[in-house]
ModelCIF file with pLDDT and N, C-alpha, C, O atoms, coordinates in Angstrom:
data_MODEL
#
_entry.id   MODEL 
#
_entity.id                         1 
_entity.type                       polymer 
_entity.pdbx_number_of_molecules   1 
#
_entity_poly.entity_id                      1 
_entity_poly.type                           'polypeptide(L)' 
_entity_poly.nstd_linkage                   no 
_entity_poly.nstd_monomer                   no 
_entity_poly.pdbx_seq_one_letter_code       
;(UNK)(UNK)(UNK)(UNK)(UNK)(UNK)(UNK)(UNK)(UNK)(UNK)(UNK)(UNK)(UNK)(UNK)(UNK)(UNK)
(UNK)(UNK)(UNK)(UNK)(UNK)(UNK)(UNK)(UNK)(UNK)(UNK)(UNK)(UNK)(UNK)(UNK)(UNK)(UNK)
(UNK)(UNK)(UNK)(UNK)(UNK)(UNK)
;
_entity_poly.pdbx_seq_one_letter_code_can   XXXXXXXXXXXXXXXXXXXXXXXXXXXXXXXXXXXXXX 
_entity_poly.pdbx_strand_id                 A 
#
loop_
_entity_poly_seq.entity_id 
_entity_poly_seq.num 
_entity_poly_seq.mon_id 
_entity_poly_seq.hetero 
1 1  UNK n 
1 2  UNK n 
1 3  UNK n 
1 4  UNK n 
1 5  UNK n 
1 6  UNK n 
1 7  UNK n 
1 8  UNK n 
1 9  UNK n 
1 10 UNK n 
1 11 UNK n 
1 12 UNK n 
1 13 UNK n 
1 14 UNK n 
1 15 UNK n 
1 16 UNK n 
1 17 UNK n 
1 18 UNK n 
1 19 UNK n 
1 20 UNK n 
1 21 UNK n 
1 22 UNK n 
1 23 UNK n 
1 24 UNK n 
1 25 UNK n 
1 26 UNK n 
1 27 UNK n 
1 28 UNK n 
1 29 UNK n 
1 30 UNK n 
1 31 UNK n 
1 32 UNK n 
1 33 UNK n 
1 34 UNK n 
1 35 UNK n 
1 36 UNK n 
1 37 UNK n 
1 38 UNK n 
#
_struct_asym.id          A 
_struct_asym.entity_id   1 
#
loop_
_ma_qa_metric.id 
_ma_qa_metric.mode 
_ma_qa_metric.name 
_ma_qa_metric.software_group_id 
_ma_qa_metric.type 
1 global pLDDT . pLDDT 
2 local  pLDDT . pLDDT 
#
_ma_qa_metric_global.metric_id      1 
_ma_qa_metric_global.metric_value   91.68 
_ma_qa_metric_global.model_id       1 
_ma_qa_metric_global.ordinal_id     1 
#
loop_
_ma_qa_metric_local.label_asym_id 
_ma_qa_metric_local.label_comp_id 
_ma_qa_metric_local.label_seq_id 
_ma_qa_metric_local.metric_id 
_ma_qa_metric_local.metric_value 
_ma_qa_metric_local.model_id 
_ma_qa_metric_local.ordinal_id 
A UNK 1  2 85.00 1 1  
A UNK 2  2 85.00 1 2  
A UNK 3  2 88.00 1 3  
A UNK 4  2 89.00 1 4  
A UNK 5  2 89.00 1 5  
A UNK 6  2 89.00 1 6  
A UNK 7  2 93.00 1 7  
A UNK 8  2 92.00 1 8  
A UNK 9  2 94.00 1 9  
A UNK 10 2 95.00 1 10 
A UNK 11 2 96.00 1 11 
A UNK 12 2 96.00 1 12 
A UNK 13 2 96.00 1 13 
A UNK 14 2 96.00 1 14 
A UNK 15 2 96.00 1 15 
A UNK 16 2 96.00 1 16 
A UNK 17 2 96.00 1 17 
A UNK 18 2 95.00 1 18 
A UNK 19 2 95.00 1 19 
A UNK 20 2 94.00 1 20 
A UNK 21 2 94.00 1 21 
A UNK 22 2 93.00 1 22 
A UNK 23 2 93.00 1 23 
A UNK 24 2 93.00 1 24 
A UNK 25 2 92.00 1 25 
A UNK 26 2 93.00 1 26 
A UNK 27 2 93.00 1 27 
A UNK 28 2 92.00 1 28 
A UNK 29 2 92.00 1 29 
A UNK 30 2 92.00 1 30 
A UNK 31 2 92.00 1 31 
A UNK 32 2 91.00 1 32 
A UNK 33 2 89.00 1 33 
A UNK 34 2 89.00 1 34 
A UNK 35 2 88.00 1 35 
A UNK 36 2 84.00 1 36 
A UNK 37 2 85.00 1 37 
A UNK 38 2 84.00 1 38 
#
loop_
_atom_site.group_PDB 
_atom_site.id 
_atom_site.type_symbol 
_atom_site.label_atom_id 
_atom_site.label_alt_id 
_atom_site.label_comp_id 
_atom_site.label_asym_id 
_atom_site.label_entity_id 
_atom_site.label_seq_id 
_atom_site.pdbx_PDB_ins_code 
_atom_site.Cartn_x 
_atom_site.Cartn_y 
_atom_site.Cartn_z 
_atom_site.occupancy 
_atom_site.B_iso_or_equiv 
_atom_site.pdbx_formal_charge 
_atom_site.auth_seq_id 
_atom_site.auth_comp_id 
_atom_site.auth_asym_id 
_atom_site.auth_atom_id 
_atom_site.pdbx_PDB_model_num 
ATOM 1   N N  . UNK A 1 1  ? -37.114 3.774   -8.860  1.00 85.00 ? 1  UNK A N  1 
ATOM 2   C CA . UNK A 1 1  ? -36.277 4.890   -8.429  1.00 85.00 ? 1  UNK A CA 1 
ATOM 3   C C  . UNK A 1 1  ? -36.153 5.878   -9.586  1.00 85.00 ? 1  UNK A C  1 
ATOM 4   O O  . UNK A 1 1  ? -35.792 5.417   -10.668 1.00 85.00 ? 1  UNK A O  1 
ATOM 5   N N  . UNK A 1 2  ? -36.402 7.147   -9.486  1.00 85.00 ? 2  UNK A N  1 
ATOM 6   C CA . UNK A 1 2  ? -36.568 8.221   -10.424 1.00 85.00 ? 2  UNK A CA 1 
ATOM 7   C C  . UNK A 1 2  ? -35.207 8.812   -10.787 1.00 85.00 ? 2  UNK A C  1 
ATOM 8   O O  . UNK A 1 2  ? -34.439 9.468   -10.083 1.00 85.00 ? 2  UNK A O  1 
ATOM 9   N N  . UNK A 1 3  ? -35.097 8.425   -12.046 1.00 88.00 ? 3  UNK A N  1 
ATOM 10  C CA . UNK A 1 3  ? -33.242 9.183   -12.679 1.00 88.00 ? 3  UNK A CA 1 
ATOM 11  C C  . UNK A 1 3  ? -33.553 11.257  -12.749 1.00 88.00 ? 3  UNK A C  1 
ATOM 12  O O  . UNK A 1 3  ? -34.591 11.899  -12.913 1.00 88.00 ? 3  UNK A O  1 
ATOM 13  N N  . UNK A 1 4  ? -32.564 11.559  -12.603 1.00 89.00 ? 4  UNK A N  1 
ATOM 14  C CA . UNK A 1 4  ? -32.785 12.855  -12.366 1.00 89.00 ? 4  UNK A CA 1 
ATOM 15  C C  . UNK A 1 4  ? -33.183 13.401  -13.985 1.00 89.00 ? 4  UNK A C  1 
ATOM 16  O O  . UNK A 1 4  ? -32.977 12.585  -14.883 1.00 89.00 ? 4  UNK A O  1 
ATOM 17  N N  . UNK A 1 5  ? -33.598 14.399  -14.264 1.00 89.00 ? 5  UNK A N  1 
ATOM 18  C CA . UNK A 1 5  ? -33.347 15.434  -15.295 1.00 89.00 ? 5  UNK A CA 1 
ATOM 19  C C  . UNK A 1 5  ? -32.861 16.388  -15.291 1.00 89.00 ? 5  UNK A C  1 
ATOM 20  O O  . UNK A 1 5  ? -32.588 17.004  -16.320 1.00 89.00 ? 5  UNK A O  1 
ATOM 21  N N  . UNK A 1 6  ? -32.628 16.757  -14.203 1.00 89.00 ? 6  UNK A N  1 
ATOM 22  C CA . UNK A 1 6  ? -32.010 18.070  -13.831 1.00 89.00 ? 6  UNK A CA 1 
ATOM 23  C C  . UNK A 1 6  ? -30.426 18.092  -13.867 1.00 89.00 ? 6  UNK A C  1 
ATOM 24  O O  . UNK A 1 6  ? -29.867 17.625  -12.875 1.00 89.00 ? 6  UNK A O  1 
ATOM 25  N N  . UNK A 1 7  ? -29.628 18.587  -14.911 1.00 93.00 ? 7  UNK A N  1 
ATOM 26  C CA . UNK A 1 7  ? -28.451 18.433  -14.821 1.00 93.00 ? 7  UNK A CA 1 
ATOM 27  C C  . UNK A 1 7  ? -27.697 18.663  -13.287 1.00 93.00 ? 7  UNK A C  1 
ATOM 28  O O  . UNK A 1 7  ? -26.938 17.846  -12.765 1.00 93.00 ? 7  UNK A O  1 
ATOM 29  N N  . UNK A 1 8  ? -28.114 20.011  -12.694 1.00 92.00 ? 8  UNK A N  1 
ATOM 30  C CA . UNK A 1 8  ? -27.252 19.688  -11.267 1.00 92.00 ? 8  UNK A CA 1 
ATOM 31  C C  . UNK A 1 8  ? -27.410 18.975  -10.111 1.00 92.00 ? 8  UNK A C  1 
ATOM 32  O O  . UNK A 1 8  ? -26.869 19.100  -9.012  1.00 92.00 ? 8  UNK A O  1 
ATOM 33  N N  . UNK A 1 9  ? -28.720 17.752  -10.766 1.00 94.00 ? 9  UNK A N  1 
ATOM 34  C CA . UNK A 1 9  ? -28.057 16.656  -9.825  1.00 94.00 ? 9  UNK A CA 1 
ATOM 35  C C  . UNK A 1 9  ? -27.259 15.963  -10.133 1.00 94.00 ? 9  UNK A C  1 
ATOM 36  O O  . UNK A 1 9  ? -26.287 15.895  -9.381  1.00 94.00 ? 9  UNK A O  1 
ATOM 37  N N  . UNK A 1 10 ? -27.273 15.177  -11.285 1.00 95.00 ? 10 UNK A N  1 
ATOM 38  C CA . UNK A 1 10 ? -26.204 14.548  -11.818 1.00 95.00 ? 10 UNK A CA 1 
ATOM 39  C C  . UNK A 1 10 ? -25.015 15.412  -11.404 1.00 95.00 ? 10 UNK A C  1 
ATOM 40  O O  . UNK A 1 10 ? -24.102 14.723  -10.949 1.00 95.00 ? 10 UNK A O  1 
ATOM 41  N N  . UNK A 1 11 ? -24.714 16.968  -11.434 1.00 96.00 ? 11 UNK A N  1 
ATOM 42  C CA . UNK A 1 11 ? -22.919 17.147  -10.727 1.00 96.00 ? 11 UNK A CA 1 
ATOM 43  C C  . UNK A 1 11 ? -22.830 16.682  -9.687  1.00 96.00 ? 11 UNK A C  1 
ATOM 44  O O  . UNK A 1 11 ? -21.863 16.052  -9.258  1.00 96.00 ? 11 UNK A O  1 
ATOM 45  N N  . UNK A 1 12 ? -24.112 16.998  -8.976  1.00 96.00 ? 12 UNK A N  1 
ATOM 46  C CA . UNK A 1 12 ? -23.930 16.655  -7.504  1.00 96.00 ? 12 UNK A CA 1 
ATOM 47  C C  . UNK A 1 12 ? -23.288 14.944  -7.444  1.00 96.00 ? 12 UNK A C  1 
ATOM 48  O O  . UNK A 1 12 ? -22.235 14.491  -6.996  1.00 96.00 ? 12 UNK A O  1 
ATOM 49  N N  . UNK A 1 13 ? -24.675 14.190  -8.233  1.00 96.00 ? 13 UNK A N  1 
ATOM 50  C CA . UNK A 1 13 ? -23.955 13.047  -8.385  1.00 96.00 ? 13 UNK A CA 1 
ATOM 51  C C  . UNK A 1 13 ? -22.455 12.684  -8.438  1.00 96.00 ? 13 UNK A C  1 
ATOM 52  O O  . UNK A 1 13 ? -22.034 11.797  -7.696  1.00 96.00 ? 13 UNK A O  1 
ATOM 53  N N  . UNK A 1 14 ? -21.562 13.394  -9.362  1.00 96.00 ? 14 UNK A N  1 
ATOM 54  C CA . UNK A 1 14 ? -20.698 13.372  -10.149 1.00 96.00 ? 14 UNK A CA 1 
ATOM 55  C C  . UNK A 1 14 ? -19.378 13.590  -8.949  1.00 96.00 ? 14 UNK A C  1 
ATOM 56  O O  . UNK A 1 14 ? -18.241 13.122  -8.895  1.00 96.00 ? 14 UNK A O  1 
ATOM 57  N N  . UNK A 1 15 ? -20.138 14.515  -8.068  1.00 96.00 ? 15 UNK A N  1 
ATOM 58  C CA . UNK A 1 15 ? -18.685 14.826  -6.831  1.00 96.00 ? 15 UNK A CA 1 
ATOM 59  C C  . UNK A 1 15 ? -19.180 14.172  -5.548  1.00 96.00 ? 15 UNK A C  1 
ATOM 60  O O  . UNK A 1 15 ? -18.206 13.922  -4.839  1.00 96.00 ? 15 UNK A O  1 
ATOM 61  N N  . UNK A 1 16 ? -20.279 13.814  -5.004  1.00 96.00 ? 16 UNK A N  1 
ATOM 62  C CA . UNK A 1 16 ? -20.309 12.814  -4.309  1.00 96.00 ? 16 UNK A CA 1 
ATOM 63  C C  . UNK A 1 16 ? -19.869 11.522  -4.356  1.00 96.00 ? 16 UNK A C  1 
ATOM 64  O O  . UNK A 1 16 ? -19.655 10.777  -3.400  1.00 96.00 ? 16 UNK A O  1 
ATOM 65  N N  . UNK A 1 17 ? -19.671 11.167  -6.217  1.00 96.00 ? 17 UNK A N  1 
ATOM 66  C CA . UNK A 1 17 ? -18.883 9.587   -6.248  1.00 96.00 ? 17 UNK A CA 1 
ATOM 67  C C  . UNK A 1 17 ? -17.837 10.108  -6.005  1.00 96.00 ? 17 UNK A C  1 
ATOM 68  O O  . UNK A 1 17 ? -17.520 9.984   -4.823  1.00 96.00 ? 17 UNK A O  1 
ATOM 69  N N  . UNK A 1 18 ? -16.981 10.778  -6.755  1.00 95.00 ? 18 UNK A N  1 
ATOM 70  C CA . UNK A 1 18 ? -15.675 11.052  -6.872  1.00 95.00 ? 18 UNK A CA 1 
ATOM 71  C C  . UNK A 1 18 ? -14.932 10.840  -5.787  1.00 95.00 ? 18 UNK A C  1 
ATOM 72  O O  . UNK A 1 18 ? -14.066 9.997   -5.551  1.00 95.00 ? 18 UNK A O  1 
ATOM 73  N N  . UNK A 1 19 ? -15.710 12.355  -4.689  1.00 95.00 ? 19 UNK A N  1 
ATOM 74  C CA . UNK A 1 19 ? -15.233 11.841  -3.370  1.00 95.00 ? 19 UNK A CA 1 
ATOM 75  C C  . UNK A 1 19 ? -15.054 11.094  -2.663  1.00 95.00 ? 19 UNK A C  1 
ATOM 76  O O  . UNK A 1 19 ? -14.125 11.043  -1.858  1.00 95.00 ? 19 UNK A O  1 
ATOM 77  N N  . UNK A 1 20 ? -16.295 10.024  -2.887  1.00 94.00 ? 20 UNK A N  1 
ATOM 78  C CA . UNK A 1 20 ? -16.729 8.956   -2.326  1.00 94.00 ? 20 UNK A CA 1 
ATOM 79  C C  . UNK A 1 20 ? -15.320 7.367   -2.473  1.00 94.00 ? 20 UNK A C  1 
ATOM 80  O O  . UNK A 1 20 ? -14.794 6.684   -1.594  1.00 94.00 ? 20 UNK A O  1 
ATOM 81  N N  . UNK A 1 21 ? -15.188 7.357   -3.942  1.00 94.00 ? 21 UNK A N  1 
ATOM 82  C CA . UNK A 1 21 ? -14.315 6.528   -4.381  1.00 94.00 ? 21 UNK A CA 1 
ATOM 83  C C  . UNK A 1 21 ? -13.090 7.029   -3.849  1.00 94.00 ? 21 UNK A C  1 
ATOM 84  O O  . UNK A 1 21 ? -12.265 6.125   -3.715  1.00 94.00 ? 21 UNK A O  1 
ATOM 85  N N  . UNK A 1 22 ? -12.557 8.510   -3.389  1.00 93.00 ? 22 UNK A N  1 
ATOM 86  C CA . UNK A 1 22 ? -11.399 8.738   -3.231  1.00 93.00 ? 22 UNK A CA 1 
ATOM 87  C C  . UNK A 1 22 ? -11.259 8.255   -1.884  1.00 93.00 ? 22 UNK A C  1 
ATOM 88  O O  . UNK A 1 22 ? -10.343 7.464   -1.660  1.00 93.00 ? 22 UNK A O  1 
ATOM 89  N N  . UNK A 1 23 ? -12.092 8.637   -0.871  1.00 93.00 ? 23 UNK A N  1 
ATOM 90  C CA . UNK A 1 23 ? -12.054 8.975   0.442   1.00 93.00 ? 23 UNK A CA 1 
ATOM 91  C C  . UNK A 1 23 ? -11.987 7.224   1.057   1.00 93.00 ? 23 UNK A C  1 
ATOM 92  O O  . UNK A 1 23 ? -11.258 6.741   1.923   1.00 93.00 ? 23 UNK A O  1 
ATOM 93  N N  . UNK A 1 24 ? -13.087 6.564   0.186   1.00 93.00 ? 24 UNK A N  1 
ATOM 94  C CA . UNK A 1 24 ? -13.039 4.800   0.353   1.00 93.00 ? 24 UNK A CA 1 
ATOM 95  C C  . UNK A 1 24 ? -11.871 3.916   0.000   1.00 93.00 ? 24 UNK A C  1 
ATOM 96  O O  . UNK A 1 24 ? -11.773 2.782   0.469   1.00 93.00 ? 24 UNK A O  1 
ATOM 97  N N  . UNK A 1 25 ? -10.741 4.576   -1.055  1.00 92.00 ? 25 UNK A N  1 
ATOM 98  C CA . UNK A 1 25 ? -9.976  3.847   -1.578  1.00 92.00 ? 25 UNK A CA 1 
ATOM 99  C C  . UNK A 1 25 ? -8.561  4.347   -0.493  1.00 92.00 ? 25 UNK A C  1 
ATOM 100 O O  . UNK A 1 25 ? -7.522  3.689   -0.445  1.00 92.00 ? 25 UNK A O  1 
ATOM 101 N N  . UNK A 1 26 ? -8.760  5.419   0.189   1.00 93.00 ? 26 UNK A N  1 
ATOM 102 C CA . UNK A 1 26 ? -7.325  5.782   0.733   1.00 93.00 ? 26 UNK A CA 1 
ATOM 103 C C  . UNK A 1 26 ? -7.753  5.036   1.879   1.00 93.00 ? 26 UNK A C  1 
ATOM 104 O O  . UNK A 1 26 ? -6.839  4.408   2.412   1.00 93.00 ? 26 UNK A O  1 
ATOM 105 N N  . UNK A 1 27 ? -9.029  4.910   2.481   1.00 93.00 ? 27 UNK A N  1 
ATOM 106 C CA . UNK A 1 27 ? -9.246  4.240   3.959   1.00 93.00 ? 27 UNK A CA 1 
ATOM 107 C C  . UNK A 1 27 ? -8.973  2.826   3.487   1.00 93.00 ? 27 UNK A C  1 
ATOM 108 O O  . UNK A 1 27 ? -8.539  2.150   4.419   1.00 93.00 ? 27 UNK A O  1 
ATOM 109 N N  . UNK A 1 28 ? -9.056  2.319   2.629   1.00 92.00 ? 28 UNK A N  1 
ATOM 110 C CA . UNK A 1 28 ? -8.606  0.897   2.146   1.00 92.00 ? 28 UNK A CA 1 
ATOM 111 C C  . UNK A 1 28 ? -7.224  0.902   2.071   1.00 92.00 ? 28 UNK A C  1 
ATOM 112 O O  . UNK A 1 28 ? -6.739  -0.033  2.709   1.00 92.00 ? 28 UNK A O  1 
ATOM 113 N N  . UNK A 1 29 ? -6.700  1.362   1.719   1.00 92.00 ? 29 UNK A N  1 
ATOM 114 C CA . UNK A 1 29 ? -5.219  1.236   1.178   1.00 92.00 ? 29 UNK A CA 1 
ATOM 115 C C  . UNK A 1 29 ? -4.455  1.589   2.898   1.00 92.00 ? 29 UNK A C  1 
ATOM 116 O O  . UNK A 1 29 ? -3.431  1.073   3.346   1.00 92.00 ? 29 UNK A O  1 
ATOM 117 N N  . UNK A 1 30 ? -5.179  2.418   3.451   1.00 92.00 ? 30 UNK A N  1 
ATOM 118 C CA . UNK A 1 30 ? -4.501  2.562   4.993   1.00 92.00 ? 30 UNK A CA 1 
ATOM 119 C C  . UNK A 1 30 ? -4.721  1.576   5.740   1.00 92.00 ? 30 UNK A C  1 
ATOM 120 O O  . UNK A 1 30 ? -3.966  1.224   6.647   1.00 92.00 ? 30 UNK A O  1 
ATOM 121 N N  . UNK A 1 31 ? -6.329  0.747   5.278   1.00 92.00 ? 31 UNK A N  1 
ATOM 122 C CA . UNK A 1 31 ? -6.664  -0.007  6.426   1.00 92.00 ? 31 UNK A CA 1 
ATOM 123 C C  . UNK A 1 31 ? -6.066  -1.407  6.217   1.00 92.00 ? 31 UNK A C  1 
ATOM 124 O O  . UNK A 1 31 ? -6.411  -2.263  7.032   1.00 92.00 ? 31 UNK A O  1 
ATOM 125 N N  . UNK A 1 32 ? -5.019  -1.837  5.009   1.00 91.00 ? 32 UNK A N  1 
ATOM 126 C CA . UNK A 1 32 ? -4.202  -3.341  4.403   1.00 91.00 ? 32 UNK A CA 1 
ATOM 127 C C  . UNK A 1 32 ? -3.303  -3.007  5.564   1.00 91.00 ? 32 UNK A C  1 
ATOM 128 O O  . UNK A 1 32 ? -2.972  -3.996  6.218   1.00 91.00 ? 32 UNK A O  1 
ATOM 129 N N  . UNK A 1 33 ? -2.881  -1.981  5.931   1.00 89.00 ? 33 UNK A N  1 
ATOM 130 C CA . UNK A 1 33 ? -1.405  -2.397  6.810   1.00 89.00 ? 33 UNK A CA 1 
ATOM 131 C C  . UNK A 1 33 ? -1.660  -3.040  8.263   1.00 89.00 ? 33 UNK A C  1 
ATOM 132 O O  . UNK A 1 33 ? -0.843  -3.564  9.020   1.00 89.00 ? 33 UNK A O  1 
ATOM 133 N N  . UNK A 1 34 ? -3.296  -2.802  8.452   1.00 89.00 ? 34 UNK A N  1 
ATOM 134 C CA . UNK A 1 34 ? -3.841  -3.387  10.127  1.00 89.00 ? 34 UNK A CA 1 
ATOM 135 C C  . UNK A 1 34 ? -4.003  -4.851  10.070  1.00 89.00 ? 34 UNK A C  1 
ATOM 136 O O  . UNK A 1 34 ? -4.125  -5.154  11.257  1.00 89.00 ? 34 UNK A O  1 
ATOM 137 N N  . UNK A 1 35 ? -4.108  -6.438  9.054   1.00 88.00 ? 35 UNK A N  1 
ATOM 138 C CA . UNK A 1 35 ? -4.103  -7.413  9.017   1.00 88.00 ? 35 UNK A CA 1 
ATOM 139 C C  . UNK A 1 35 ? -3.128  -7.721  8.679   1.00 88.00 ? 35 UNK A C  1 
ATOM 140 O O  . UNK A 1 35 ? -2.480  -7.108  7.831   1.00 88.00 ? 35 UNK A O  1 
ATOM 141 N N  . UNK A 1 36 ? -2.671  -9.019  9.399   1.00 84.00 ? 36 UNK A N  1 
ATOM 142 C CA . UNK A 1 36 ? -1.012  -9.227  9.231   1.00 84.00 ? 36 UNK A CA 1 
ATOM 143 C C  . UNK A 1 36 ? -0.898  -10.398 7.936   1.00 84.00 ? 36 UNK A C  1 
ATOM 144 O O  . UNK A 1 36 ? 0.050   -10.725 7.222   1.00 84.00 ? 36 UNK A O  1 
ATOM 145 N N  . UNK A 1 37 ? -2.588  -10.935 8.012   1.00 85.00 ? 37 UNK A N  1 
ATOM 146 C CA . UNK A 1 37 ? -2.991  -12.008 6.677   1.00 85.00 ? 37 UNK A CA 1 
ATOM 147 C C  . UNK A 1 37 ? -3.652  -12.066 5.995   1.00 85.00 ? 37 UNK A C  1 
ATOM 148 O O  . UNK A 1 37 ? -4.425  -11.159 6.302   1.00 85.00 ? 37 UNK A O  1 
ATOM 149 N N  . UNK A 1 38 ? -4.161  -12.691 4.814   1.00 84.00 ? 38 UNK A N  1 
ATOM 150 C CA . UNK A 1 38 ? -5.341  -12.443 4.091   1.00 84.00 ? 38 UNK A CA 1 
ATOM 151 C C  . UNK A 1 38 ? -6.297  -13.210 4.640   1.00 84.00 ? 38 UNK A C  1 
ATOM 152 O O  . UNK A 1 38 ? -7.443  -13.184 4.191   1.00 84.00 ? 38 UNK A O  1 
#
């Protein structure tokens, strides 16, 4: 798999995680209140 050189992929990189981790961690944190157990 080929690492970029081009710095604006790496931003791209950089706000696709971001988002990614944000958008995954609030659907997690919403989705604990739907099981009543572990």
């Amino acid at each position: 798999l080929p690492l970029p050189t081009d710095a604006g992929r790496w931003v791209t990189f950089a706000w696709v995680f971001l988002l990614g981790v944000t958008g995954c961690s609030l659907l997690g944190t919403a989705m604990s209140s739907v099981p009543r157990s572990v």
